[in-house]
C-alpha atoms as a PDB file:
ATOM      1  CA  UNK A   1       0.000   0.000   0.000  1.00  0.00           C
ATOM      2  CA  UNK A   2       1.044   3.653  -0.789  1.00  0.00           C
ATOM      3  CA  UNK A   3       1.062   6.868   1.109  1.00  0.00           C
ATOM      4  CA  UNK A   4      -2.335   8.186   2.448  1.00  0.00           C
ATOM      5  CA  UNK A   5      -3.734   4.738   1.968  1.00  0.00           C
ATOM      6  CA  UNK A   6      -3.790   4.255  -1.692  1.00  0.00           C
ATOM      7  CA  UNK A   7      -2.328   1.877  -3.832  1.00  0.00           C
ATOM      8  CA  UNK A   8       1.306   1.838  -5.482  1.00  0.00           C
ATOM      9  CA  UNK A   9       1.600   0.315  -8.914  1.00  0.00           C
ATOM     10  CA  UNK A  10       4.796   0.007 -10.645  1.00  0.00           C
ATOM     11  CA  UNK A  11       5.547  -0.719 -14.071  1.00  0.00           C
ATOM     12  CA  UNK A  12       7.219  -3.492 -14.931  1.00  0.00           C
ATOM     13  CA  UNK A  13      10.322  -3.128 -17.062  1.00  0.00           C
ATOM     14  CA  UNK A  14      10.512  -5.445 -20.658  1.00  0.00           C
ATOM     15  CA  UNK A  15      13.312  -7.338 -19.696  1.00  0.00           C
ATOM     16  CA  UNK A  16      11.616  -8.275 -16.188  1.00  0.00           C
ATOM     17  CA  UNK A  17       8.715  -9.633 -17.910  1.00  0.00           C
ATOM     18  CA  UNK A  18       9.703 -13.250 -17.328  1.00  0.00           C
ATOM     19  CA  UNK A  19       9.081 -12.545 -13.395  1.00  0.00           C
ATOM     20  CA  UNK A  20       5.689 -12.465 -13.726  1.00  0.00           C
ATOM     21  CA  UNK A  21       4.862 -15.638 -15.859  1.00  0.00           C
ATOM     22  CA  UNK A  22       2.812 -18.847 -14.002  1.00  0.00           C
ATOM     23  CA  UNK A  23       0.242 -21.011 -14.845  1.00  0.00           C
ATOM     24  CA  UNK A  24      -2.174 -17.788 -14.450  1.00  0.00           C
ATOM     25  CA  UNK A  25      -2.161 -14.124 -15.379  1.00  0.00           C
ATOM     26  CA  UNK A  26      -4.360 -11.790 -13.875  1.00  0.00           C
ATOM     27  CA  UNK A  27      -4.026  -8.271 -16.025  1.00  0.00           C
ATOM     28  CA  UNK A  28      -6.126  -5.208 -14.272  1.00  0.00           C
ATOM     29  CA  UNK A  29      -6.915  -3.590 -18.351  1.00  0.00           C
ATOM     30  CA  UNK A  30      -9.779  -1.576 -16.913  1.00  0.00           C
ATOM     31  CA  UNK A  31      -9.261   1.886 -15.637  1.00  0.00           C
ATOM     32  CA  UNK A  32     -11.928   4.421 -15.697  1.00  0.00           C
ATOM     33  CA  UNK A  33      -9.383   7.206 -15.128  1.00  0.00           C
ATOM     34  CA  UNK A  34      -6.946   6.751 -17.564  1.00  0.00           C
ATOM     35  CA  UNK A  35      -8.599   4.507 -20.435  1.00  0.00           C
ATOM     36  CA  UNK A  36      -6.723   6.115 -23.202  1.00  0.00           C
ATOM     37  CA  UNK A  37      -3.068   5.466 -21.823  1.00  0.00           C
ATOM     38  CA  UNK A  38      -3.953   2.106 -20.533  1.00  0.00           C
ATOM     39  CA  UNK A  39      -4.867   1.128 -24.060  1.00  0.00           C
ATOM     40  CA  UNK A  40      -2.078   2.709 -25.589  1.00  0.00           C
ATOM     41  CA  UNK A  41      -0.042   0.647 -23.049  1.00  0.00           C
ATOM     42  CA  UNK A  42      -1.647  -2.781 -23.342  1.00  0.00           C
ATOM     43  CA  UNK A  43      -1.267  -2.893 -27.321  1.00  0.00           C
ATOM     44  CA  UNK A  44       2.415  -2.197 -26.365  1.00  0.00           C
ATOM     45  CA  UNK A  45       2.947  -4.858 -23.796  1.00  0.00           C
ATOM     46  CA  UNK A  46       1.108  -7.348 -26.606  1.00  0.00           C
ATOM     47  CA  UNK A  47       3.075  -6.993 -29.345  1.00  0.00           C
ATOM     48  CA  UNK A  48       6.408  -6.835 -27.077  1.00  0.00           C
ATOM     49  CA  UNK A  49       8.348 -10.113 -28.472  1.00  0.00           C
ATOM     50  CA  UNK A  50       9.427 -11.013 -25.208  1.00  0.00           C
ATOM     51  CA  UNK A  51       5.634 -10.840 -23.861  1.00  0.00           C
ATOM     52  CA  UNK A  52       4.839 -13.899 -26.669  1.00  0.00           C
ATOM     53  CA  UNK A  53       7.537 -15.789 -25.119  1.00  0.00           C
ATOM     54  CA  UNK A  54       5.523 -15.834 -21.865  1.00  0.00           C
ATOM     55  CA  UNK A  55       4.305 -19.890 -21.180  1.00  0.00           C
ATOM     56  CA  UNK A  56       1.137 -17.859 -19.565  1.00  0.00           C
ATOM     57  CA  UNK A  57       0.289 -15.939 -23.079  1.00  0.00           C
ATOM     58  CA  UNK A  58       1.684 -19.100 -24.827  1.00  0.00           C
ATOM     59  CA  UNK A  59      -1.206 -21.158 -22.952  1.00  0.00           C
ATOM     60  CA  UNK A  60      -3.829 -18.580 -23.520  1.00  0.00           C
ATOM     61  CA  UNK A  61      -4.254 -18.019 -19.846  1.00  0.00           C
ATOM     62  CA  UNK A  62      -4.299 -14.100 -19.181  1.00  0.00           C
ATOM     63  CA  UNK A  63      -7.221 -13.105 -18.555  1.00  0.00           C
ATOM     64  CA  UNK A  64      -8.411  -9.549 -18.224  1.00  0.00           C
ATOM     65  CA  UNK A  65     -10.337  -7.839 -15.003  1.00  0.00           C
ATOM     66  CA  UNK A  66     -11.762  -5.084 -13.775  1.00  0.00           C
ATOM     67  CA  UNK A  67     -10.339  -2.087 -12.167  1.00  0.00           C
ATOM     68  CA  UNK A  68     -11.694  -3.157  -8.837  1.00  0.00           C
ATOM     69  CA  UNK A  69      -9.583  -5.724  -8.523  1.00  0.00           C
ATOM     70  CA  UNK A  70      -7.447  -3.798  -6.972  1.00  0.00           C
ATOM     71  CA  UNK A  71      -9.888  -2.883  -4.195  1.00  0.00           C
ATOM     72  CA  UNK A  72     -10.023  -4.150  -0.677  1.00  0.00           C
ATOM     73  CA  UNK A  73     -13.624  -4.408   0.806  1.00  0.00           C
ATOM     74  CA  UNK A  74     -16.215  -7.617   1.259  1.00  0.00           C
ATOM     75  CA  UNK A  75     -17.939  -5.698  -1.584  1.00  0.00           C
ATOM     76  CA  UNK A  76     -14.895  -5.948  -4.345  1.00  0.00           C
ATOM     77  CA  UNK A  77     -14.209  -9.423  -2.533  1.00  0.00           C
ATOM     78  CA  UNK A  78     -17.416 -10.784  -3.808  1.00  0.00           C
ATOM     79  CA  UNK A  79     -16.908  -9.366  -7.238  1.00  0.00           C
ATOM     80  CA  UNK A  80     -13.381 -11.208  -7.785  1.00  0.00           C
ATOM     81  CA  UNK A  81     -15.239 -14.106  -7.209  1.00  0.00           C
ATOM     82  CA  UNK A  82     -17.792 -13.663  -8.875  1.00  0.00           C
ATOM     83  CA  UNK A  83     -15.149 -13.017 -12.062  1.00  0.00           C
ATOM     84  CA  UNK A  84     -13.574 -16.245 -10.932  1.00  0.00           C
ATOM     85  CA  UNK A  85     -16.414 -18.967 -10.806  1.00  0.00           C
END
């Protein structure tokens, strides 16, 4: 968690990409605030060769979610889940 009680994202650098492969990928591509960059950003990261090397994009197993997955309440709780079942 951030300062003031909000949340600190940091991009991930190209070459660092390989630290965040598994067997699942959860991607947060929904942001109300900043739609345009986030975009912009995404078709970046997909066409990054290094992001097709992935075994988690190779397996077709990233899966996009909402922006309150970032969220901590019973209320966002029940939402993940919801995306999940």
């Amino acid at each position: 968690m951030g300062l003031g009680g909000r949340y600190a994202f940091l991009p991930i650098p190209e070459e660092l990409l390989s630290e965040i492969d598994g067997d699942i990928l959860f991607l947060i591509t929904e942001d109300l605030m900043n739609r345009q960059n986030l975009n912009l950003e995404l078709q970046k990261l997909k066409v990054c060769p290094l992001w097709s090397k992935l075994k988690v994009v190779r397996h077709s197993s990233v899966h996009e979610v909402g922006f309150y997955w970032r969220g901590m309440s019973p209320i966002l709780a029940n939402l993940v889940i919801d995306d999940l079942c």
